[in-house]
Protein backbone atom coordinates (compact mmCIF):
# COMPACT_ATOMS: atom_id res chain seq x y z
CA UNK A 1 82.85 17.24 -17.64
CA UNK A 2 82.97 19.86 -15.15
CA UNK A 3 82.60 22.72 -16.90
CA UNK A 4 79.64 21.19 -18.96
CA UNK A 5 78.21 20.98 -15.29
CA UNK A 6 79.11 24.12 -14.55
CA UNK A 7 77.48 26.22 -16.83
CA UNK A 8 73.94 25.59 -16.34
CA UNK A 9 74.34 25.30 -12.28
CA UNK A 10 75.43 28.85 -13.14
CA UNK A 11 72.52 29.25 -15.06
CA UNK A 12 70.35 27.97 -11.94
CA UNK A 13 72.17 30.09 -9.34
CA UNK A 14 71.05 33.40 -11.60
CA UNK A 15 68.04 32.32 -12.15
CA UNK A 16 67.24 31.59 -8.53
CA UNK A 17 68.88 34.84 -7.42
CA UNK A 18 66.51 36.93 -9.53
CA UNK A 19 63.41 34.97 -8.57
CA UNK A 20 64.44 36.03 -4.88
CA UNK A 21 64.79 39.55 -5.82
CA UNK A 22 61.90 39.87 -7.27
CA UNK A 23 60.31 38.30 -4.34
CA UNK A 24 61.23 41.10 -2.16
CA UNK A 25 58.56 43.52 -4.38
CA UNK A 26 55.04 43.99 -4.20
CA UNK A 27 53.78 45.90 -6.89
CA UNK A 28 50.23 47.89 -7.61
CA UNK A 29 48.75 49.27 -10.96
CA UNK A 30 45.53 51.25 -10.33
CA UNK A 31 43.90 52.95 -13.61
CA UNK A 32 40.99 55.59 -12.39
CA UNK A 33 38.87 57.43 -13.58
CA UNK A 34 38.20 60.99 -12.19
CA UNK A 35 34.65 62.82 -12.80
CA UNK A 36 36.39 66.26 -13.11
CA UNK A 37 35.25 69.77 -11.81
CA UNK A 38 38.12 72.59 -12.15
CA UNK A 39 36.97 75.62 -10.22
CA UNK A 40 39.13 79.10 -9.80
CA UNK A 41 40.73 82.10 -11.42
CA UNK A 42 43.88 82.55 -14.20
CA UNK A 43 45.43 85.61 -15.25
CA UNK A 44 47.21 84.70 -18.94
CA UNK A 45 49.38 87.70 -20.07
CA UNK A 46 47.53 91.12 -20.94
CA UNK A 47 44.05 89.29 -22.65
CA UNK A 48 41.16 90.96 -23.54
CA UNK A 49 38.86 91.64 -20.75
CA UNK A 50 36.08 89.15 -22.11
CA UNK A 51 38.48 86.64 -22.36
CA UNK A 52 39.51 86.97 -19.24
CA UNK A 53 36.34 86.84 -17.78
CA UNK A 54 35.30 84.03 -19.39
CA UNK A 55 38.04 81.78 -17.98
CA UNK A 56 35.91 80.12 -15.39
CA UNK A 57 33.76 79.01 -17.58
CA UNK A 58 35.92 77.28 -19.72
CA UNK A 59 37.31 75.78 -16.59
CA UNK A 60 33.83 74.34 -15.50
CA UNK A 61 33.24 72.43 -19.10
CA UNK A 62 35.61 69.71 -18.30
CA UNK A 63 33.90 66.45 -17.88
CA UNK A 64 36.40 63.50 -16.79
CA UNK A 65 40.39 62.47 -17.02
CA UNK A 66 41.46 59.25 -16.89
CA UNK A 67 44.71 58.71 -14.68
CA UNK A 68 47.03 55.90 -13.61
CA UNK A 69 48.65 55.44 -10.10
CA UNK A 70 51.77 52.64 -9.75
CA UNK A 71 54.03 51.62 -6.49
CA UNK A 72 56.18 49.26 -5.88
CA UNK A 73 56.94 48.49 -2.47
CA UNK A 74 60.43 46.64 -0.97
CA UNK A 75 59.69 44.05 1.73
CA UNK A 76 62.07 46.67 3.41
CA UNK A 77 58.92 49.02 3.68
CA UNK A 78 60.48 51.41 1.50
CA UNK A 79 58.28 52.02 -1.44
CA UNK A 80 58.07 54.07 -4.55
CA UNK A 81 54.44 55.71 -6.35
CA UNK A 82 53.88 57.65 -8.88
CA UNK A 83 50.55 59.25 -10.26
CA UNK A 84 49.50 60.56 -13.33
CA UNK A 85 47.12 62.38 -15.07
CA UNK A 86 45.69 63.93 -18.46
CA UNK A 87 43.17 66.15 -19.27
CA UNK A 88 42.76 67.54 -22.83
CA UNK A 89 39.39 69.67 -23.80
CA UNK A 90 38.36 71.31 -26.82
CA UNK A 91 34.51 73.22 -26.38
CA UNK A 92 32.88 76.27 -28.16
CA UNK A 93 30.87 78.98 -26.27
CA UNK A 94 28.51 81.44 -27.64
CA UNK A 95 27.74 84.85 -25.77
CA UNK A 96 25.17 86.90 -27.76
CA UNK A 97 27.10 90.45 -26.98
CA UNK A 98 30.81 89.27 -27.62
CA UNK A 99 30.66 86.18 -30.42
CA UNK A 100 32.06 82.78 -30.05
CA UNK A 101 34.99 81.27 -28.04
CA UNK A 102 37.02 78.58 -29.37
CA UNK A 103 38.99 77.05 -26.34
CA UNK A 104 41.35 74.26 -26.41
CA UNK A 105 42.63 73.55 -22.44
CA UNK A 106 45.60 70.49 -21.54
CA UNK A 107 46.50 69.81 -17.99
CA UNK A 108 48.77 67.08 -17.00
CA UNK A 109 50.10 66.21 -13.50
CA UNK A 110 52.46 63.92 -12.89
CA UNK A 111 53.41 63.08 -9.69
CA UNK A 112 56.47 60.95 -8.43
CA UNK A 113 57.85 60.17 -4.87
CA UNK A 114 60.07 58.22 -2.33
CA UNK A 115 57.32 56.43 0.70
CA UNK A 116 58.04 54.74 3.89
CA UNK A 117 55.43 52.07 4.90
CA UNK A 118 54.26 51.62 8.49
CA UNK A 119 51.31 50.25 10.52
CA UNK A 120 50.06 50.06 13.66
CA UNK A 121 46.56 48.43 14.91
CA UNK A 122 45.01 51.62 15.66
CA UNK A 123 45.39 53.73 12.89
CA UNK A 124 45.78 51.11 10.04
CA UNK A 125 48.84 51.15 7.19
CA UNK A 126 50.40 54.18 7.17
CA UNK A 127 52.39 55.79 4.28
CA UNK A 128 54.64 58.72 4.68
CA UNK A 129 56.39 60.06 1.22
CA UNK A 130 58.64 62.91 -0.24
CA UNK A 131 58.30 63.20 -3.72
CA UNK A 132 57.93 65.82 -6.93
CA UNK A 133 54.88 67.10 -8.53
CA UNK A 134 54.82 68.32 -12.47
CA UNK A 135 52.49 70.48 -14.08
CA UNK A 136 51.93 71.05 -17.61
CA UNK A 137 49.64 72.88 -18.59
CA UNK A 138 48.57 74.20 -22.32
CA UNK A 139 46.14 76.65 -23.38
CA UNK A 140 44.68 78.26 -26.91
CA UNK A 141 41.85 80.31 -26.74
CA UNK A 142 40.27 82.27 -30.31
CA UNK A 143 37.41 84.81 -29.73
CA UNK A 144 35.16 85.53 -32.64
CA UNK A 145 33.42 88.68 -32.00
CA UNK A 146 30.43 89.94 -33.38
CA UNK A 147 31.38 93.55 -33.24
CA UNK A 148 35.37 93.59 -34.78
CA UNK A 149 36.75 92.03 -37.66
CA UNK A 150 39.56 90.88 -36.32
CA UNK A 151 39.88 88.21 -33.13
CA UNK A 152 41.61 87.95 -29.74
CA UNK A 153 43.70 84.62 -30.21
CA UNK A 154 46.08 83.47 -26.49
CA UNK A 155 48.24 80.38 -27.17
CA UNK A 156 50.12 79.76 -23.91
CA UNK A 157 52.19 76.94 -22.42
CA UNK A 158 53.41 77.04 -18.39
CA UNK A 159 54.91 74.08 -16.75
CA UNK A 160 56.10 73.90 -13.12
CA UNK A 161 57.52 71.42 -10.31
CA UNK A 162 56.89 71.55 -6.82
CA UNK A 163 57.84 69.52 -3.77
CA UNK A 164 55.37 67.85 -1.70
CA UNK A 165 55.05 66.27 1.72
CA UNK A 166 52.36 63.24 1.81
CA UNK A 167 51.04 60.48 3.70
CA UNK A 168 48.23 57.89 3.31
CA UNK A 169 46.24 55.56 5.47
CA UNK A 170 43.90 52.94 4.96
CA UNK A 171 41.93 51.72 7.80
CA UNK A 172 40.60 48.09 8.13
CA UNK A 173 36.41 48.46 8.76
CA UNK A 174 35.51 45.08 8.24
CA UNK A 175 37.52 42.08 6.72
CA UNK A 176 36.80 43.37 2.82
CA UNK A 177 36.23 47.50 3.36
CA UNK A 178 38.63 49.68 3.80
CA UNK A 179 38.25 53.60 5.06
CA UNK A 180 41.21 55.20 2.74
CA UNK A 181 42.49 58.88 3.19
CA UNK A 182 45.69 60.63 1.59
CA UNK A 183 46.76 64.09 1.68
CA UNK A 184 49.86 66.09 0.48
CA UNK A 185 51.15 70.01 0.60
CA UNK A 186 53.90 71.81 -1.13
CA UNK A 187 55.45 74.52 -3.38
CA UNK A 188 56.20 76.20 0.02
CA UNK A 189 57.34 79.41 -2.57
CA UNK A 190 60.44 77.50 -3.07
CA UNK A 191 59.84 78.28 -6.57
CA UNK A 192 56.97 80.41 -8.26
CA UNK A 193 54.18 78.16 -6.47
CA UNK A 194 52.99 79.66 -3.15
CA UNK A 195 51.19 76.67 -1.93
CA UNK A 196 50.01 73.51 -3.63
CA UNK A 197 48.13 70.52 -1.76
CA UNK A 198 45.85 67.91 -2.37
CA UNK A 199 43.41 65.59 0.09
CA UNK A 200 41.56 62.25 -0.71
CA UNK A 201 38.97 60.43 1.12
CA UNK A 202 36.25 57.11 0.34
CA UNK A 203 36.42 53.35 0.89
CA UNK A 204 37.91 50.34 -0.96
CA UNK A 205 36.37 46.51 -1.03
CA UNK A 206 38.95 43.66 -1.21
CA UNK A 207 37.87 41.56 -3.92
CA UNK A 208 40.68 38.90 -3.56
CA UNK A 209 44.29 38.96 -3.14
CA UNK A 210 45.03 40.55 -6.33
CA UNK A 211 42.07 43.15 -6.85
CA UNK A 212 40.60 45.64 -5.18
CA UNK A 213 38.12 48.21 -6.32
CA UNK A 214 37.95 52.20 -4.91
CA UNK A 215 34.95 54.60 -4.72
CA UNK A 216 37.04 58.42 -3.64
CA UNK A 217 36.81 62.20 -3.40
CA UNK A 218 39.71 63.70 -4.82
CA UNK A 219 40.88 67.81 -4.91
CA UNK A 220 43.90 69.36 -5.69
CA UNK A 221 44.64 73.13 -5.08
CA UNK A 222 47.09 74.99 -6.88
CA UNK A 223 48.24 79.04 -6.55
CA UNK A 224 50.87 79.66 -9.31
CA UNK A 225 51.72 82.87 -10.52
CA UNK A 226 55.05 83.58 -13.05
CA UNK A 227 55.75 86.79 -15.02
CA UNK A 228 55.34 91.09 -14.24
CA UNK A 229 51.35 91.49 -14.07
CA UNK A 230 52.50 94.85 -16.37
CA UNK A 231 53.35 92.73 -19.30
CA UNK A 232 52.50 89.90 -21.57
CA UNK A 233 54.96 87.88 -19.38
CA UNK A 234 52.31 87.54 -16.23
CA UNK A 235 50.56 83.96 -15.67
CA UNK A 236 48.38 83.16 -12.81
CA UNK A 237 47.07 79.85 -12.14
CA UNK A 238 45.03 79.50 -8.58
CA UNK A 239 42.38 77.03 -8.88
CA UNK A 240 40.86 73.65 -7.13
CA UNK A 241 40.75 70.33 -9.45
CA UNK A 242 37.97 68.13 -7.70
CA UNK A 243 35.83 64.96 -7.91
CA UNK A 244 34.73 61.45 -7.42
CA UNK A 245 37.54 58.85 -8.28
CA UNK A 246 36.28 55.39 -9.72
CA UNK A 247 39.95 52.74 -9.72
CA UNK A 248 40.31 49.64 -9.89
CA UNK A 249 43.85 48.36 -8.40
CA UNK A 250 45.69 45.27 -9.35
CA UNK A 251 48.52 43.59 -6.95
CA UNK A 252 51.30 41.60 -7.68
């Protein structure tokens, strides 16, 4: 008789146990949307000149990404967020002296670290984190000239990781707004980045205890450079990713 008894008091101890755990989490999904500008310079190898040239341009034709933030945080402040985001572009441009350019551009960032929650009533919620940022970026460009049979084709891949040092604070305006802010800066030249950083500013409403919706300003500044500039070898990335973030963020 005992040990019929036993088993499901087990059953109720485990059960209990994990409902208690879990209750020490808070967690956050926030899908965004980001109206994307990309402004800057890239060196890719030894390209044609117009190719080259051209580059900012191709830059400038992206139109939006959709990304995806997550944390989790422990009731013993410590937290951990991640961020990602995609970006994949295909466009044609026509130039009446050189011919047509086929470009196909990928970015993706993903972004993962280790926070520390604080607050205080004069500056709000504070978050301070330590974390890793990947890039992986893809790029295929074909030029069709108007002059030469043949055409300049680039098909390049680069990916990267840098560390970065973060924070974030949202500040209470009135009992639903929020005044949010983030920031981060790495690379450091630990590795082939120079410097890396990004900064975030707008205003959240408190809908109810689970959602809450976000109108931001996001940019992201990169200076990468890999390779002899003599040689096929040579990539240089330095350019500013920036725009208006849409989310909407769901607690639980």
């Amino acid at each position: 008789m005992s040990q019929k008894l036993l088993a499901p008091l087990l059953g109720l101890a485990c059960a209990f146990s994990s409902y208690s755990y879990a209750q020490q989490w808070q967690f956050k999904v926030e899908p965004y949307l980001l109206l994307t500008s990309i402004d800057g310079n890239s060196t890719i190898g030894t390209v044609d000149a117009p190719l080259a040239v051209d580059f900012d341009t191709i830059l400038n034709n992206f139109d939006s990404a959709f990304m995806l933030q997550f944390a989790a945080f422990h009731q013993s402040n410590w937290a951990v967020m991640a961020d990602w985001g995609y970006i994949d572009r295909s466009k044609s441009h026509q130039q009446a002296r050189l011919g047509v350019l086929n470009t196909q551009v990928r970015q993706s960032v993903l972004q993962v670290a280790l926070a520390y929650k604080q607050s205080s009533p004069n500056v709000g919620e504070w978050i301070n984190y330590l974390g890793l940022r990947r890039w992986d970026n893809s790029y295929q460009f074909n030029l069709e000239t108007n002059h030469f049979p043949q055409t300049s084709f680039v098909d390049r891949d680069e990916d990267w990781v840098d560390i970065i040092l973060g924070f974030k604070i949202d500040k209470s305006i009135t009992n639903n707004w929020l005044l949010s802010s983030s920031g981060d800066i790495g690379g450091f030249g630990l590795a082939t980045t120079k410097l890396t950083g990004s900064l975030k500013v707008g205003v959240s409403y408190h809908l109810s205890d689970e959602w809450d919706v976000s109108l931001l300003y996001k940019g992201t500044y990169v200076d990468y450079d890999t390779g002899d500039e003599a040689d096929s070898s040579y990539f240089n990335y330095q350019t500013i990713t920036h725009g208006p973030i849409i989310s909407a963020s769901y607690q639980f």
